[in-house]
N, C-alpha and C. Protein backbone atom coordinates (compact mmCIF):
# COMPACT_ATOMS: atom_id res chain seq x y z
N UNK A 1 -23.70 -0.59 5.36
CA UNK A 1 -22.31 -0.83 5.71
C UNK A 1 -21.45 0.25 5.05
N UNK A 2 -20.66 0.87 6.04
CA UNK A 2 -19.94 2.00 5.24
C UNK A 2 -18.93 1.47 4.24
N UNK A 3 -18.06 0.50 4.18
CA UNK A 3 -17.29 -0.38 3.49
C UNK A 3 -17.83 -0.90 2.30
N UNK A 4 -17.78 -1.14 0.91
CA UNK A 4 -17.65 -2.13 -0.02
C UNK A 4 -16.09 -3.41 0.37
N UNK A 5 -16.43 -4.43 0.47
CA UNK A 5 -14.67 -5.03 0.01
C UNK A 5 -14.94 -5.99 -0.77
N UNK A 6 -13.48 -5.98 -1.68
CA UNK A 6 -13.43 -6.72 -2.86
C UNK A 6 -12.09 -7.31 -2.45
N UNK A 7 -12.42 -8.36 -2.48
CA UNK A 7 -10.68 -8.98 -2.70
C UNK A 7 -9.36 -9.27 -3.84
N UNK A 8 -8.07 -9.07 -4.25
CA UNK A 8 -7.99 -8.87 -5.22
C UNK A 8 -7.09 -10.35 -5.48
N UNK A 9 -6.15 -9.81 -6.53
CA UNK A 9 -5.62 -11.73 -6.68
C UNK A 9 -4.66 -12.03 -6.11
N UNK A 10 -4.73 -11.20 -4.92
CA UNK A 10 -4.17 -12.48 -3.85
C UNK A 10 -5.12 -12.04 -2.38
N UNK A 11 -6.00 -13.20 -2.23
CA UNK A 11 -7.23 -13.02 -1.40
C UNK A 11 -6.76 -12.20 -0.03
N UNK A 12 -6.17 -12.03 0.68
CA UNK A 12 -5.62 -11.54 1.81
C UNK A 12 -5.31 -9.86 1.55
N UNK A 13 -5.26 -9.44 0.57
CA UNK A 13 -5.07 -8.09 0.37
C UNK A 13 -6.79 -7.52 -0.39
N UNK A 14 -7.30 -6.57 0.29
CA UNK A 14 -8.29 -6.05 -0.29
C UNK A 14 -8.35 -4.73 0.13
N UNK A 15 -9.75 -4.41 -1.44
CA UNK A 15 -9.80 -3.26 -1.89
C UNK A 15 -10.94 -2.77 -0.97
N UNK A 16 -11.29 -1.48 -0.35
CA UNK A 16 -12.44 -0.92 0.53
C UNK A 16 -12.59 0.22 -0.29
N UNK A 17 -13.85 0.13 -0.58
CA UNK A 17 -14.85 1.08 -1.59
C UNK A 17 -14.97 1.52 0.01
N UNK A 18 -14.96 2.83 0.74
CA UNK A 18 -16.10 3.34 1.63
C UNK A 18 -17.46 4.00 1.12
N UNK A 19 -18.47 4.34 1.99
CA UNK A 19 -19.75 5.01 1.74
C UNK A 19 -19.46 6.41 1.50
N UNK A 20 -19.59 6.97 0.61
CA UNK A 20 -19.08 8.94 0.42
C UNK A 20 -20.28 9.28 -0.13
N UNK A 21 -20.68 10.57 0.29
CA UNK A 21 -21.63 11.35 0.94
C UNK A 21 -21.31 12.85 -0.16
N UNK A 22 -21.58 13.10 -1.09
CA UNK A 22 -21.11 13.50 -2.41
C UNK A 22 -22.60 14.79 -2.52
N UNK A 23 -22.32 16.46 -2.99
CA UNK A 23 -23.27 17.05 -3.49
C UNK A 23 -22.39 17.98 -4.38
N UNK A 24 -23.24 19.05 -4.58
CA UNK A 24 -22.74 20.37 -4.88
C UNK A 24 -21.40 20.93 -4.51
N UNK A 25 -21.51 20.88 -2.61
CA UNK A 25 -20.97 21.72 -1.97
C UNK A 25 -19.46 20.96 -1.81
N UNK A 26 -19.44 19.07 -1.78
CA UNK A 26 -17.91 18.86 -1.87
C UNK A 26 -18.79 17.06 -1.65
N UNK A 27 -17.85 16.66 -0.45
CA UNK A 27 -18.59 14.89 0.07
C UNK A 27 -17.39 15.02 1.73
N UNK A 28 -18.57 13.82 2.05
CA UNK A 28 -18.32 13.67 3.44
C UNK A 28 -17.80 12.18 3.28
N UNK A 29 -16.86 11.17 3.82
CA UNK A 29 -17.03 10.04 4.18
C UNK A 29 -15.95 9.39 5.95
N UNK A 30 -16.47 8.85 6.46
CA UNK A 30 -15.74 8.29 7.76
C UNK A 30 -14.58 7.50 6.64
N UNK A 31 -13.20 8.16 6.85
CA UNK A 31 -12.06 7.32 6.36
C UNK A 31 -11.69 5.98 7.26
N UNK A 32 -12.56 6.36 8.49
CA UNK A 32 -12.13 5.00 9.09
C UNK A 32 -12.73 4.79 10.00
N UNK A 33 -13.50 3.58 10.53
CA UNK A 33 -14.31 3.31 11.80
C UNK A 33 -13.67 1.72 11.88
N UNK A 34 -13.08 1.77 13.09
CA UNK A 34 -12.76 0.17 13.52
C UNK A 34 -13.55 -0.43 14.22
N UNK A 35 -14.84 -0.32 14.18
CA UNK A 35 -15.71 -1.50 14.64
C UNK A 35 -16.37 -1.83 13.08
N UNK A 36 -16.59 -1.03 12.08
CA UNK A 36 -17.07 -1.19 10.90
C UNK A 36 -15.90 -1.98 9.94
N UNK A 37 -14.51 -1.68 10.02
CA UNK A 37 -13.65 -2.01 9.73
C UNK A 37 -13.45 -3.79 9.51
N UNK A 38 -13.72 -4.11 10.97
CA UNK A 38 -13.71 -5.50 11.43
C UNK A 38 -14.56 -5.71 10.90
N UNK A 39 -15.94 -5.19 10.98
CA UNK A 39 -17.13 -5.91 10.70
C UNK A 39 -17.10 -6.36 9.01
N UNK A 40 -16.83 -4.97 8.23
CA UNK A 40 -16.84 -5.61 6.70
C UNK A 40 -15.61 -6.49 6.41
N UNK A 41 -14.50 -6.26 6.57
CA UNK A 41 -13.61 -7.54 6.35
C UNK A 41 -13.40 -8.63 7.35
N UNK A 42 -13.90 -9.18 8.24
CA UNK A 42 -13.71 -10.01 9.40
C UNK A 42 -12.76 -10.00 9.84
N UNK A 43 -12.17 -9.54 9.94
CA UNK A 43 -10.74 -9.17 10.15
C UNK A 43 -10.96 -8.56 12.43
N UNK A 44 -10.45 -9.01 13.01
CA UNK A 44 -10.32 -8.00 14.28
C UNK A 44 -8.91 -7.88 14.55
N UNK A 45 -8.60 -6.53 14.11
CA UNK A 45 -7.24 -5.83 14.28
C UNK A 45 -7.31 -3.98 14.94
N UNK A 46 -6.51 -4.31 15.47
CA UNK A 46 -5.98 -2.59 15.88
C UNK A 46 -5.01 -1.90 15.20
N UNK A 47 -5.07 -0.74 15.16
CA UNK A 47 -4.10 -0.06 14.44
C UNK A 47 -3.53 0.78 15.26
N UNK A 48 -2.50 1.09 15.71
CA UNK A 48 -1.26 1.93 16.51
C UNK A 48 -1.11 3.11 16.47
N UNK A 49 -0.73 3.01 14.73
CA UNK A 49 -0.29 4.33 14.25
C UNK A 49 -0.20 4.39 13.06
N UNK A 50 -0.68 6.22 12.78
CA UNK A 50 -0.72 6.53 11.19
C UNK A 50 0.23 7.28 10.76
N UNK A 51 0.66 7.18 9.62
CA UNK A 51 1.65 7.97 8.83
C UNK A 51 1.32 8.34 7.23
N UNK A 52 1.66 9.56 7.11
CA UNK A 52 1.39 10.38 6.15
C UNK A 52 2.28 11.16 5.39
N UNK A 53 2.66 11.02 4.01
CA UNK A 53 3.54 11.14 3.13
C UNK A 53 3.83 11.92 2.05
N UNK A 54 4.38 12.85 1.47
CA UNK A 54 3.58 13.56 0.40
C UNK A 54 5.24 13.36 -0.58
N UNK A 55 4.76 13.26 -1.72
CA UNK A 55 5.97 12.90 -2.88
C UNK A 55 5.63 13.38 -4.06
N UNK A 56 6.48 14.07 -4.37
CA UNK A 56 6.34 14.41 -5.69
C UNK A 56 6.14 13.32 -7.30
N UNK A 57 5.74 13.57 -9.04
CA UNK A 57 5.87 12.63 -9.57
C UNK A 57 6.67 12.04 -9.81
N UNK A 58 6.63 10.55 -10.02
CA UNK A 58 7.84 9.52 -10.31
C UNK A 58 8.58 9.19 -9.47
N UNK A 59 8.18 9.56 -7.81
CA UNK A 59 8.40 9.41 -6.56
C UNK A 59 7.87 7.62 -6.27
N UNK A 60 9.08 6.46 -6.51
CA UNK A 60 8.88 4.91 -5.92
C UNK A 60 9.53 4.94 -4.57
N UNK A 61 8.27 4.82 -3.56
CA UNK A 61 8.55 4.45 -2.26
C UNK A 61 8.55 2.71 -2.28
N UNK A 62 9.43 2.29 -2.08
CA UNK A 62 9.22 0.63 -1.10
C UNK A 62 9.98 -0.05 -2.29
N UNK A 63 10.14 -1.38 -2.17
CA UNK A 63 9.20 -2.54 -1.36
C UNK A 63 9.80 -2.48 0.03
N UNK A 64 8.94 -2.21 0.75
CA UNK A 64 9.12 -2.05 2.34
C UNK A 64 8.53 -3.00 3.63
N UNK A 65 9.01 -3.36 4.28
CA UNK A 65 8.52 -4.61 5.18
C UNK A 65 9.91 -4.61 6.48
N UNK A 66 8.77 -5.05 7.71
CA UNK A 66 9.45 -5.17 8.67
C UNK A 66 9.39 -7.08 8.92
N UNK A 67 10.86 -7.40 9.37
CA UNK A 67 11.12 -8.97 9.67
C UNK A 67 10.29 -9.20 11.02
N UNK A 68 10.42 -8.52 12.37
CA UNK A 68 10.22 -9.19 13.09
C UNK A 68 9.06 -8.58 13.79
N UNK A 69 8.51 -7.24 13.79
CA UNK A 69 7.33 -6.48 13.77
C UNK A 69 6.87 -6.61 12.52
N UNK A 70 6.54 -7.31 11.76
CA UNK A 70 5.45 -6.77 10.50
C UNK A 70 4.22 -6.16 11.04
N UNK A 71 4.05 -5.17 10.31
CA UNK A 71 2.92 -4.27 10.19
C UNK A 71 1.81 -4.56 8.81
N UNK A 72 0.68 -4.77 9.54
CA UNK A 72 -0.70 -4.75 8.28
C UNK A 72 -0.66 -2.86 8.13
N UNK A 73 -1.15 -2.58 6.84
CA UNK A 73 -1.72 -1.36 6.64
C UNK A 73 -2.64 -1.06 5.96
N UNK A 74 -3.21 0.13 6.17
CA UNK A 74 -4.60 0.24 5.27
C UNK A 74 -4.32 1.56 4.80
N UNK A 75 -3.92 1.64 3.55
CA UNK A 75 -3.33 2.77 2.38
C UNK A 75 -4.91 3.58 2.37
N UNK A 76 -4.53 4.56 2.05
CA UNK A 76 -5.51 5.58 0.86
C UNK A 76 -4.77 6.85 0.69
N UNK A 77 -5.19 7.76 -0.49
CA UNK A 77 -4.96 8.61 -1.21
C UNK A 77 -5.53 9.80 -0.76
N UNK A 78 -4.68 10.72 0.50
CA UNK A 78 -5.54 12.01 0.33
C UNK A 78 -5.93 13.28 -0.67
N UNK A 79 -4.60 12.82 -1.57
CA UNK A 79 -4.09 13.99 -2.82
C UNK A 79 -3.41 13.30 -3.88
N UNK A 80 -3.85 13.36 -4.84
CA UNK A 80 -3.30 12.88 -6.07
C UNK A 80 -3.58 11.46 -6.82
N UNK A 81 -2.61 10.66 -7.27
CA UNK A 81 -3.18 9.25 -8.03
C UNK A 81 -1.81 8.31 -7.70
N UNK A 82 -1.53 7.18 -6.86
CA UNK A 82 -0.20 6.42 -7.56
C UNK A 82 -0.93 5.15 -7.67
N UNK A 83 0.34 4.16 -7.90
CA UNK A 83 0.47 2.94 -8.39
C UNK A 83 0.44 2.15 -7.08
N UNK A 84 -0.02 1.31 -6.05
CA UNK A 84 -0.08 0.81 -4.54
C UNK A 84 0.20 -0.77 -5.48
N UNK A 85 1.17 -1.33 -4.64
CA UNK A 85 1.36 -2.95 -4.49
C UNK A 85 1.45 -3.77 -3.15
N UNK A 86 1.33 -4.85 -3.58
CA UNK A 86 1.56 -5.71 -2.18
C UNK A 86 2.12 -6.58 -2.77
N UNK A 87 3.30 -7.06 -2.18
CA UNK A 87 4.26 -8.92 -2.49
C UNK A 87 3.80 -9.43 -1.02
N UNK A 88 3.52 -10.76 -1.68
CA UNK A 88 3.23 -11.55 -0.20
C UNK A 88 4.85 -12.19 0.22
N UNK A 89 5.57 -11.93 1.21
CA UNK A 89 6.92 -12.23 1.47
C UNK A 89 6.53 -13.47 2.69
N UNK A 90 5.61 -13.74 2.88
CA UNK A 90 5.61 -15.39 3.98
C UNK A 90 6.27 -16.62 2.96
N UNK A 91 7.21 -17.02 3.10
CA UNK A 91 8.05 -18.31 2.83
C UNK A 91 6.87 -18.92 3.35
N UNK A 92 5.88 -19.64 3.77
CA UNK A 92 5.20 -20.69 4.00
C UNK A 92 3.55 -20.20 2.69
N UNK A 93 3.29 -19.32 2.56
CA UNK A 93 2.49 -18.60 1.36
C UNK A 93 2.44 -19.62 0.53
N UNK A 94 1.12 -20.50 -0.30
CA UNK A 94 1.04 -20.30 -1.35
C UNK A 94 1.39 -19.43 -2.59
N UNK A 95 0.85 -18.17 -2.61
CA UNK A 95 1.73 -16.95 -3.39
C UNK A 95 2.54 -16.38 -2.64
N UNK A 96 3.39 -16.95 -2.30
CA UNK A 96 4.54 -16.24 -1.95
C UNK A 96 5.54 -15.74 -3.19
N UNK A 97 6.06 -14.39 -3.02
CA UNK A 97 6.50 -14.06 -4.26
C UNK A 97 5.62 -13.41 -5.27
N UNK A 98 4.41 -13.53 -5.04
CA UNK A 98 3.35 -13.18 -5.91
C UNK A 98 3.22 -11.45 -5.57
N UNK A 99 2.19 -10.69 -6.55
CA UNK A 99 2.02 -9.11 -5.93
C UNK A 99 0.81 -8.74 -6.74
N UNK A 100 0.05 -7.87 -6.49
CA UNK A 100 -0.80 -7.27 -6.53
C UNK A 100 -0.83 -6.05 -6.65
N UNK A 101 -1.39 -5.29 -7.67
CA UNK A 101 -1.21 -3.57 -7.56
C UNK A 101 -2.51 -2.99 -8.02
N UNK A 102 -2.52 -1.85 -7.68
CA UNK A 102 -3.87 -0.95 -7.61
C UNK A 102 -4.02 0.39 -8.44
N UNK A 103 -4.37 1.16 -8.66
CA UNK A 103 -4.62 2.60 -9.07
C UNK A 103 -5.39 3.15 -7.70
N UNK A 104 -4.73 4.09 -6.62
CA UNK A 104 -5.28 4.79 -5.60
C UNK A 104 -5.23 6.06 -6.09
N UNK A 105 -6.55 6.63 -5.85
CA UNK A 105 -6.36 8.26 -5.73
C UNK A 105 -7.28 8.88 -4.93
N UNK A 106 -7.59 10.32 -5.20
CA UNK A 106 -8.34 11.16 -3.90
C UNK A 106 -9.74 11.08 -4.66
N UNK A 107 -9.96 11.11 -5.57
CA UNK A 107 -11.35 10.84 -6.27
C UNK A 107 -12.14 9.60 -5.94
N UNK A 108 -11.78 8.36 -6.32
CA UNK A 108 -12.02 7.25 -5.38
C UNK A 108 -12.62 7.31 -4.04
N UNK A 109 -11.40 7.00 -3.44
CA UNK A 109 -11.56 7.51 -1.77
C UNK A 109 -11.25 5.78 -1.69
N UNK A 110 -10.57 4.99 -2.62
CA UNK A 110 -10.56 3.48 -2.48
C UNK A 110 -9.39 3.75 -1.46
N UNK A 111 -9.28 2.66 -0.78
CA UNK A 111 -8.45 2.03 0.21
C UNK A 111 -7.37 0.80 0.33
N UNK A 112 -6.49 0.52 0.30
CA UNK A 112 -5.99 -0.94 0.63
C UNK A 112 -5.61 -1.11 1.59
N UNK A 113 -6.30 -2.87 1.96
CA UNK A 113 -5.46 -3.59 3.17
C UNK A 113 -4.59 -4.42 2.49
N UNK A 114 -3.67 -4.13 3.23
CA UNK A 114 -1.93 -5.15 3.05
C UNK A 114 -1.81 -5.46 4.51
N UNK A 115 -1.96 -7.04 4.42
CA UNK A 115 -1.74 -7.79 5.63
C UNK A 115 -0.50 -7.82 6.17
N UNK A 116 0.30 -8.03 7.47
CA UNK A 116 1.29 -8.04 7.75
C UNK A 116 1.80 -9.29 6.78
N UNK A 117 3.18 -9.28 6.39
CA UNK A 117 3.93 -10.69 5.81
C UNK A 117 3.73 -10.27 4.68
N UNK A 118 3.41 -9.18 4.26
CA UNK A 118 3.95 -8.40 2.59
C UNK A 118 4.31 -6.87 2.84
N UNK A 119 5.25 -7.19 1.41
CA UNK A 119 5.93 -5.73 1.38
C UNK A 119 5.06 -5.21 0.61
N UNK A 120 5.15 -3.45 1.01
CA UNK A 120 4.18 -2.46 -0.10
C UNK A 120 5.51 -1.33 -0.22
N UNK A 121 4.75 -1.19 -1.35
CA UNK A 121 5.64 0.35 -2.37
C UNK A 121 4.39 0.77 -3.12
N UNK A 122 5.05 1.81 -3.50
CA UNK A 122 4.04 2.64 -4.48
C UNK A 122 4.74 3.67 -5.61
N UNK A 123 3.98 4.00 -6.12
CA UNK A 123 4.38 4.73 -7.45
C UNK A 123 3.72 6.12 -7.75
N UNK A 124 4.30 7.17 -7.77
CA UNK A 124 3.44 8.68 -7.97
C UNK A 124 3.06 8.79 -9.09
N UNK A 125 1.86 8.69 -9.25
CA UNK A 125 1.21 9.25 -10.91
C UNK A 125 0.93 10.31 -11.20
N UNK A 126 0.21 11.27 -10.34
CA UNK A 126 0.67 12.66 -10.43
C UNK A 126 1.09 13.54 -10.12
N UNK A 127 1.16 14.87 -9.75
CA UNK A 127 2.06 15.72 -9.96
C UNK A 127 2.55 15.84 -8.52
N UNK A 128 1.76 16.10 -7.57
CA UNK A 128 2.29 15.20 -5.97
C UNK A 128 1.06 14.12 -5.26
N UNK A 129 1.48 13.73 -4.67
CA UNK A 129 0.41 12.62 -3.94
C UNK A 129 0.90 12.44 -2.43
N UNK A 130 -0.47 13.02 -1.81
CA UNK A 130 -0.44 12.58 -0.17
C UNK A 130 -1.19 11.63 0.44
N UNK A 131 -0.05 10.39 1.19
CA UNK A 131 -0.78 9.01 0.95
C UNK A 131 -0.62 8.69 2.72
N UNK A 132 -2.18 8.40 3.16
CA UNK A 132 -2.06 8.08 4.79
C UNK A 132 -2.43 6.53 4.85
N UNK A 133 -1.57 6.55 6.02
CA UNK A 133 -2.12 4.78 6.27
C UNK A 133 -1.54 4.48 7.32
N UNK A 134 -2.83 3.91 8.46
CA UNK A 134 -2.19 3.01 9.45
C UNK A 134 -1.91 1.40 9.23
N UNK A 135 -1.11 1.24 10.97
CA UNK A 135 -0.51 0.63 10.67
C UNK A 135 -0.68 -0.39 11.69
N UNK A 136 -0.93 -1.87 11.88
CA UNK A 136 -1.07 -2.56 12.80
C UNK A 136 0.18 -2.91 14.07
N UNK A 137 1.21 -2.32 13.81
CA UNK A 137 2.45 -2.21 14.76
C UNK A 137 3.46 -1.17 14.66
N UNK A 138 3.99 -0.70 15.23
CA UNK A 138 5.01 -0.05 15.02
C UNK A 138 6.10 0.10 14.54
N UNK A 139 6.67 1.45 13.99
CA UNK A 139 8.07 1.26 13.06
C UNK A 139 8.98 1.22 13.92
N UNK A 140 9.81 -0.01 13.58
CA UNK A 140 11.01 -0.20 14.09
C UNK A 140 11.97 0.07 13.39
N UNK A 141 13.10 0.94 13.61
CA UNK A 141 14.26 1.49 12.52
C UNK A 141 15.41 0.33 12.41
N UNK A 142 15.61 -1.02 13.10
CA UNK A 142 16.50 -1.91 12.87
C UNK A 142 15.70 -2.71 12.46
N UNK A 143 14.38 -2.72 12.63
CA UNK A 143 13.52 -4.30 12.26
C UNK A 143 13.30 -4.12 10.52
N UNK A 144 13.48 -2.92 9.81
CA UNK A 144 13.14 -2.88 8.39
C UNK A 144 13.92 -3.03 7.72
N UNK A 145 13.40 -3.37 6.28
CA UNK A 145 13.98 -4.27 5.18
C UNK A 145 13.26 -3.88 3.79
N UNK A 146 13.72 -4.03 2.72
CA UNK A 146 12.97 -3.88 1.96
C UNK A 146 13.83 -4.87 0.65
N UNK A 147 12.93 -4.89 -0.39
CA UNK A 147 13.37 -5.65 -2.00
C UNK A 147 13.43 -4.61 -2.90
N UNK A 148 14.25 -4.81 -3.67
CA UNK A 148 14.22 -3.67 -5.02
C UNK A 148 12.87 -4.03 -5.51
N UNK A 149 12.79 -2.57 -6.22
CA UNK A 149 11.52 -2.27 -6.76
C UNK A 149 11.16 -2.93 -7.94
N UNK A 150 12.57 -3.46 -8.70
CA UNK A 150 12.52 -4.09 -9.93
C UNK A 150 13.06 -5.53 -10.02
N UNK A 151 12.78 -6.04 -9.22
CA UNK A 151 13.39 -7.53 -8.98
C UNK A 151 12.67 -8.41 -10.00
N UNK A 152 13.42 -9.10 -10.90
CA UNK A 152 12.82 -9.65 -11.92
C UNK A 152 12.58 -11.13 -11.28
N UNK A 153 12.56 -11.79 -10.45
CA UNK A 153 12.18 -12.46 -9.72
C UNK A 153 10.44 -12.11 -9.68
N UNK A 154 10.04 -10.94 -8.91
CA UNK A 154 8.67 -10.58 -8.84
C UNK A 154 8.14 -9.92 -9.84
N UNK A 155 8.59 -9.74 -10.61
CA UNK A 155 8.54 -8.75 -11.92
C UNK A 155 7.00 -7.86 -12.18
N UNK A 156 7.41 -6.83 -10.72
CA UNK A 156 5.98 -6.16 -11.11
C UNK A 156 6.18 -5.16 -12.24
N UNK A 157 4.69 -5.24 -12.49
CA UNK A 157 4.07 -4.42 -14.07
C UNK A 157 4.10 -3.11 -13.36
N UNK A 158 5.16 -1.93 -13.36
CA UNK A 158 4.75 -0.99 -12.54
C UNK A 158 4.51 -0.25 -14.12
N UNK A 159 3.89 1.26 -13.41
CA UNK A 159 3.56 2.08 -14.76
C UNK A 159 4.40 2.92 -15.20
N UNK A 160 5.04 2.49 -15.38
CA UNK A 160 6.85 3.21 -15.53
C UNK A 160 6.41 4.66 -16.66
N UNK A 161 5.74 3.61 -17.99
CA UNK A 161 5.52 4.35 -18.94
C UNK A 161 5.15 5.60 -18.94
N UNK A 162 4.43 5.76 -17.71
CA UNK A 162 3.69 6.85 -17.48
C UNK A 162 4.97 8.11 -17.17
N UNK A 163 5.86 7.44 -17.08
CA UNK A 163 6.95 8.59 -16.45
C UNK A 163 7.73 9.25 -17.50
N UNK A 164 8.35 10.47 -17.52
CA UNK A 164 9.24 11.05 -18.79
C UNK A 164 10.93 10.17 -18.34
N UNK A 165 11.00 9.78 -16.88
CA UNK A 165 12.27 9.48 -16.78
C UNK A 165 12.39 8.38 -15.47
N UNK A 166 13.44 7.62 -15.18
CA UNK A 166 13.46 6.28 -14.32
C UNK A 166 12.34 6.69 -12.97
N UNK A 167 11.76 6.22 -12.06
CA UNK A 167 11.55 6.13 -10.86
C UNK A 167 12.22 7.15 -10.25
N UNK A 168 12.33 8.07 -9.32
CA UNK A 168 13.05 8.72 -8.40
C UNK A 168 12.77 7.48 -6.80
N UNK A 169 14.26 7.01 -6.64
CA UNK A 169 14.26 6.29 -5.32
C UNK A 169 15.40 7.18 -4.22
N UNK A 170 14.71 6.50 -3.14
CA UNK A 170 15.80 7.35 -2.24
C UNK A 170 16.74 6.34 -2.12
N UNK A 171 18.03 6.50 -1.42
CA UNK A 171 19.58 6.01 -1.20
C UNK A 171 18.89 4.33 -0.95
N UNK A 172 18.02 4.78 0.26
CA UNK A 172 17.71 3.30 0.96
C UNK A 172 17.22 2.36 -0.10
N UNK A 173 16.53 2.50 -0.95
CA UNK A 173 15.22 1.75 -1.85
C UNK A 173 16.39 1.68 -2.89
N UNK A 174 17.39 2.22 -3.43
CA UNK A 174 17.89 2.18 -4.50
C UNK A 174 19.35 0.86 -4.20
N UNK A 175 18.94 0.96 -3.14
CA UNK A 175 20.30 -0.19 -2.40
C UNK A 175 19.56 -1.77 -1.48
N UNK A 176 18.20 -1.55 -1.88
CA UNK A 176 17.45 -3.01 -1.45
C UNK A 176 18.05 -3.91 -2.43
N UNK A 177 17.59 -5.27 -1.85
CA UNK A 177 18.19 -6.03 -1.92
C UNK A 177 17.36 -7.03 -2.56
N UNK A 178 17.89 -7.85 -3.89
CA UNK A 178 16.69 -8.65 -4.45
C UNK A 178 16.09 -10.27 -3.94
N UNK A 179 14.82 -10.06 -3.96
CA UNK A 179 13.76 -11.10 -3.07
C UNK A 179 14.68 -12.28 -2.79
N UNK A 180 14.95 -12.82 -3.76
CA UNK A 180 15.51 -14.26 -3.50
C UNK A 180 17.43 -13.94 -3.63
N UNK A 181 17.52 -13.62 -2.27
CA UNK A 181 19.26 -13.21 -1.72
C UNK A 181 19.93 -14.51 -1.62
N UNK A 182 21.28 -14.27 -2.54
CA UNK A 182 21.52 -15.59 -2.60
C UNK A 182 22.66 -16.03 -0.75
């Protein structure tokens, strides 16, 4: 099976070890086969469309989520190392409110699925990072939304420390809005 999956603590989001094909000369691995896809996580989904990102360090993209298209995605790291989360945002969720975060990089070759009905952001750990991932629906530019990155409500453990200075957010992310809006 080209896939390892591990699930993490919140069962619906998991980690994909793929099969890599490693010598002398560099490594080979299929970043993605959707009949293998389905097969190791049981999962039967399609993916639309991919998008690909490159940010410099201390670059916080998200918490990002669409209301009425939610999109599942499956992250990985073509260049560099960040910080990957998932908040489960379903109001009917057991962990709802809850989040999950990762260490992705290009060494790895690890992967995340984030099911539709959570927001993801991420965090640049080094010096730039180019991060691809499809997406189970399409971006809609009125259907998106996002939560501040620091909502003490969800109070993720991001790796701040790692930084000489705050997060760099763009206009949009720096003007989200916190989880529980009164």
């Amino acid at each position: 099976m080209p896939y390892t999956v591990t699930p993490t603590q919140l069962p619906q989001v998991l980690l994909l070890q793929p099969l890599v094909f490693a010598d002398e000369r560099g490594f080979f691995f299929e970043s993605f086969n959707q009949r293998e896809f389905n097969k190791a996580t049981g999962l039967d989904l399609v993916f639309v469309q991919d998008n690909h990102s490159k940010s410099r360090h201390g670059v916080l993209r998200g918490l990002h989520f669409q209301r009425q298209f939610p999109q599942g995605k499956l992250i990985r790291v073509a260049q560099g190392q960040i910080f990957d989360v998932a908040v489960d945002i379903r109001p009917d969720s057991p962990q709802y409110g809850k989040w999950t975060g990762h260490m992705l990089d290009s060494e790895s070759h690890q992967q995340l699925w984030i099911p539709a009905g959570f927001a993801h952001g991420f965090l640049v750990l080094s010096d730039t990072a180019e991060v691809i991932y499809k997406t189970t629906d399409y971006w809609v530019a009125s259907d998106e939304d996002a939560v501040i990155w620091n909502d003490r409500d969800i109070a993720i453990d991001w790796p701040v420390h790692a930084l000489k200075t705050q997060p760099l957010l763009s206009p949009k992310d720096a003007a989200a809005k916190p989880f529980k809006q009164p």
